[in-house]
C-alpha atoms as a PDB file:
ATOM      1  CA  UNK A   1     121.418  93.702 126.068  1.00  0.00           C
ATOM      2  CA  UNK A   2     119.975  95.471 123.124  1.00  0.00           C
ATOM      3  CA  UNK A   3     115.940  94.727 122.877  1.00  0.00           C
ATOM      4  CA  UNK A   4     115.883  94.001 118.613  1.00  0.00           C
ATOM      5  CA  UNK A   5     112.160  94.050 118.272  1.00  0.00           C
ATOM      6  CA  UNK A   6     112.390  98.272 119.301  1.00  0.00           C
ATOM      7  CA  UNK A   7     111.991 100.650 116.575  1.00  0.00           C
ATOM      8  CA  UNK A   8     114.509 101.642 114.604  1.00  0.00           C
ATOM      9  CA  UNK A   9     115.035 105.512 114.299  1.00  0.00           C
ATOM     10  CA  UNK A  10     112.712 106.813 111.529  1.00  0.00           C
ATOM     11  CA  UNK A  11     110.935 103.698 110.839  1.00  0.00           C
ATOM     12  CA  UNK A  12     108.057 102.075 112.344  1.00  0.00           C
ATOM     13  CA  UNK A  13     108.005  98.729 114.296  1.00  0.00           C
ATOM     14  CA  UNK A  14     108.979  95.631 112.565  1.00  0.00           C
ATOM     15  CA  UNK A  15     106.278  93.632 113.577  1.00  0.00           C
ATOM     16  CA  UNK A  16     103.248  96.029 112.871  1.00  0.00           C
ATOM     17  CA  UNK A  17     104.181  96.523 109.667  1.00  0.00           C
ATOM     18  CA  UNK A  18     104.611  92.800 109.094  1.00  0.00           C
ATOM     19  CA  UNK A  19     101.419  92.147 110.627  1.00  0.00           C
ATOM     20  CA  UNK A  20     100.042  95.520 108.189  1.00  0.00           C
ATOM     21  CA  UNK A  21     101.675  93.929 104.780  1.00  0.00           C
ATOM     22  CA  UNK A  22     100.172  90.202 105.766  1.00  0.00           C
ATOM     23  CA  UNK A  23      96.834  92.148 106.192  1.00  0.00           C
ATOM     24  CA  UNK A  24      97.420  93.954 103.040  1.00  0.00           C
ATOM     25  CA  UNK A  25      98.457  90.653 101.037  1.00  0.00           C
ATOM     26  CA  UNK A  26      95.142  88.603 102.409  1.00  0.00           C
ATOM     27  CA  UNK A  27      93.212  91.707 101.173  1.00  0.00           C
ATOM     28  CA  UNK A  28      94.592  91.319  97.922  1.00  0.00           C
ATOM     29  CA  UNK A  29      94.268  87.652  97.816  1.00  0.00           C
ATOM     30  CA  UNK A  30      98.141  87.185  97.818  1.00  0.00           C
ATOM     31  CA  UNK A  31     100.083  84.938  99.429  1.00  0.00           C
ATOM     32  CA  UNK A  32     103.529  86.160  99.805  1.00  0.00           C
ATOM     33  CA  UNK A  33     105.094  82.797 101.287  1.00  0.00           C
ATOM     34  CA  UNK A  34     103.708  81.015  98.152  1.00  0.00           C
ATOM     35  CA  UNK A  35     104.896  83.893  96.003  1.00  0.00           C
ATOM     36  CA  UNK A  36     108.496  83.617  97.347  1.00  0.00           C
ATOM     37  CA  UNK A  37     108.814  79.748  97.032  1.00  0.00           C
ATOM     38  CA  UNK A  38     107.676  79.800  93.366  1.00  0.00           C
ATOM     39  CA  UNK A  39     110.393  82.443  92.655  1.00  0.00           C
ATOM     40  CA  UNK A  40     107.270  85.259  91.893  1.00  0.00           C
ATOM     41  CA  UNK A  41     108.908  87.195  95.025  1.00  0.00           C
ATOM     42  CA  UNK A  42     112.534  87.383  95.989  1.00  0.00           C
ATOM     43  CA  UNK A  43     113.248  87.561  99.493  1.00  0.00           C
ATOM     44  CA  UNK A  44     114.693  91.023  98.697  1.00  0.00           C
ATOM     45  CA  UNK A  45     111.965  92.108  97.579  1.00  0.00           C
ATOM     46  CA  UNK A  46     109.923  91.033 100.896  1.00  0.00           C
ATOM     47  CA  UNK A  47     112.133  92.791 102.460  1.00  0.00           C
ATOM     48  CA  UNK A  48     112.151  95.735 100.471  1.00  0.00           C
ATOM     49  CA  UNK A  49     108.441  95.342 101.381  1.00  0.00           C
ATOM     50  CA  UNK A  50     108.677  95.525 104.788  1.00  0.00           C
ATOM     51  CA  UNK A  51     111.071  98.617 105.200  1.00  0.00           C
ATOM     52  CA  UNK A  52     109.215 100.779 102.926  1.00  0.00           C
ATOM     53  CA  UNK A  53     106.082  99.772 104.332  1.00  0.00           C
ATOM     54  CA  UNK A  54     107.696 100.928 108.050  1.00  0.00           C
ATOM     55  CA  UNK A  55     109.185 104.251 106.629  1.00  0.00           C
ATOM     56  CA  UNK A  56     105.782 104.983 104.604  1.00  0.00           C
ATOM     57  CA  UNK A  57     103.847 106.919 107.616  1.00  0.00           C
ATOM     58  CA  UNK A  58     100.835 105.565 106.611  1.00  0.00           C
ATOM     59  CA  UNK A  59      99.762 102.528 109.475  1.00  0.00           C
ATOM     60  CA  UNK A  60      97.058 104.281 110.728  1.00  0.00           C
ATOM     61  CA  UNK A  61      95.391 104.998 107.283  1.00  0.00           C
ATOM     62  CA  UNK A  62      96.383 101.139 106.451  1.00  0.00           C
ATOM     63  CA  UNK A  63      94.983 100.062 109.647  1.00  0.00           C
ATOM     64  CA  UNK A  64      91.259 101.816 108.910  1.00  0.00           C
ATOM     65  CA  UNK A  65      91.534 100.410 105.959  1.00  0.00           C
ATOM     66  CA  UNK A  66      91.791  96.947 106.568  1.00  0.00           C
ATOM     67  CA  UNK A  67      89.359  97.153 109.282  1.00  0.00           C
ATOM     68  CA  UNK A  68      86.779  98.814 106.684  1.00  0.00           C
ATOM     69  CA  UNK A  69      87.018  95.543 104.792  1.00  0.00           C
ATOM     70  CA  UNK A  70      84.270  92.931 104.330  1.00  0.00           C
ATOM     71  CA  UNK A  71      85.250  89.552 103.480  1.00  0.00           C
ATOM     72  CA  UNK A  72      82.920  89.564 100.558  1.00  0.00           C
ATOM     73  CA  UNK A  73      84.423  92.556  98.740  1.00  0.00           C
ATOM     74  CA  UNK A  74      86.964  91.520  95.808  1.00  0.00           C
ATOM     75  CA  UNK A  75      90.942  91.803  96.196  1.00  0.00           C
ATOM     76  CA  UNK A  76      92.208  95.237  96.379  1.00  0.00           C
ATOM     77  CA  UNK A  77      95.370  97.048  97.727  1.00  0.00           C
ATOM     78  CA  UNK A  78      94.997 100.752  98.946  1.00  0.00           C
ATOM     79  CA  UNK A  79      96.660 102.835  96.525  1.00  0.00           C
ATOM     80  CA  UNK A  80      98.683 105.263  98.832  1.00  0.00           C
ATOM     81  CA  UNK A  81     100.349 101.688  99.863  1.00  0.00           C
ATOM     82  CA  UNK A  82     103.897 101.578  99.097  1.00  0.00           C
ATOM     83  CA  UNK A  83     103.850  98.199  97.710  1.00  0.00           C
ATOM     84  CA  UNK A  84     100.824  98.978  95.455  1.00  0.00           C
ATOM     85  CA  UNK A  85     103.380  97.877  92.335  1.00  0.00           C
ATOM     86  CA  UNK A  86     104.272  94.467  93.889  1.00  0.00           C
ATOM     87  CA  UNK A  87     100.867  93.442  95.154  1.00  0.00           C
ATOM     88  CA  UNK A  88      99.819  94.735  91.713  1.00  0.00           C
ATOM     89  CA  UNK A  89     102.111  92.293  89.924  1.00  0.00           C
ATOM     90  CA  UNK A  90     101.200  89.543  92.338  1.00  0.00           C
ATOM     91  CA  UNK A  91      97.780  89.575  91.616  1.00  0.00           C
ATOM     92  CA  UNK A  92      97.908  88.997  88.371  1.00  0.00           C
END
């Protein structure tokens, strides 16, 4: 039986980078359950989301990131993210 949690060729494991854009969306002060049941998110765009965010090469840079954070410090996305745009919109 195939295992479906392994990585896919060329992108990164599914559930790090989930766990990476949930850190992300905290940081930012998003939500992205809430955002997708009032329509502010399409579940395409989650998706989207995700499989950028596990071809982007950048979950060790994310990772230091969100470990650099204090709780007190104001919502923010890193900008070499590549869902900067989305969280961006969110936000407002």
């Amino acid at each position: 039986m195939k295992d479906l949690a392994a990585e896919a060729e060329g992108l990164g494991n599914i559930f790090r980078h989930l766990w990476l854009l949930q850190a992300v969306a905290k940081a930012a002060g998003v939500d992205l359950t809430a955002e997708m049941r009032s329509g502010r998110l399409s579940g395409l765009e989650y998706a989207q989301m995700v499989t950028q965010c596990r071809g982007a090469g950048c979950s060790k840079s994310c990772a230091l990131w969100n470990s650099a954070r204090r709780g007190d410090e104001p919502p923010a996305v890193p900008e070499f993210c590549p869902s900067t745009r989305i969280f961006k919109r969110l936000m407002d």
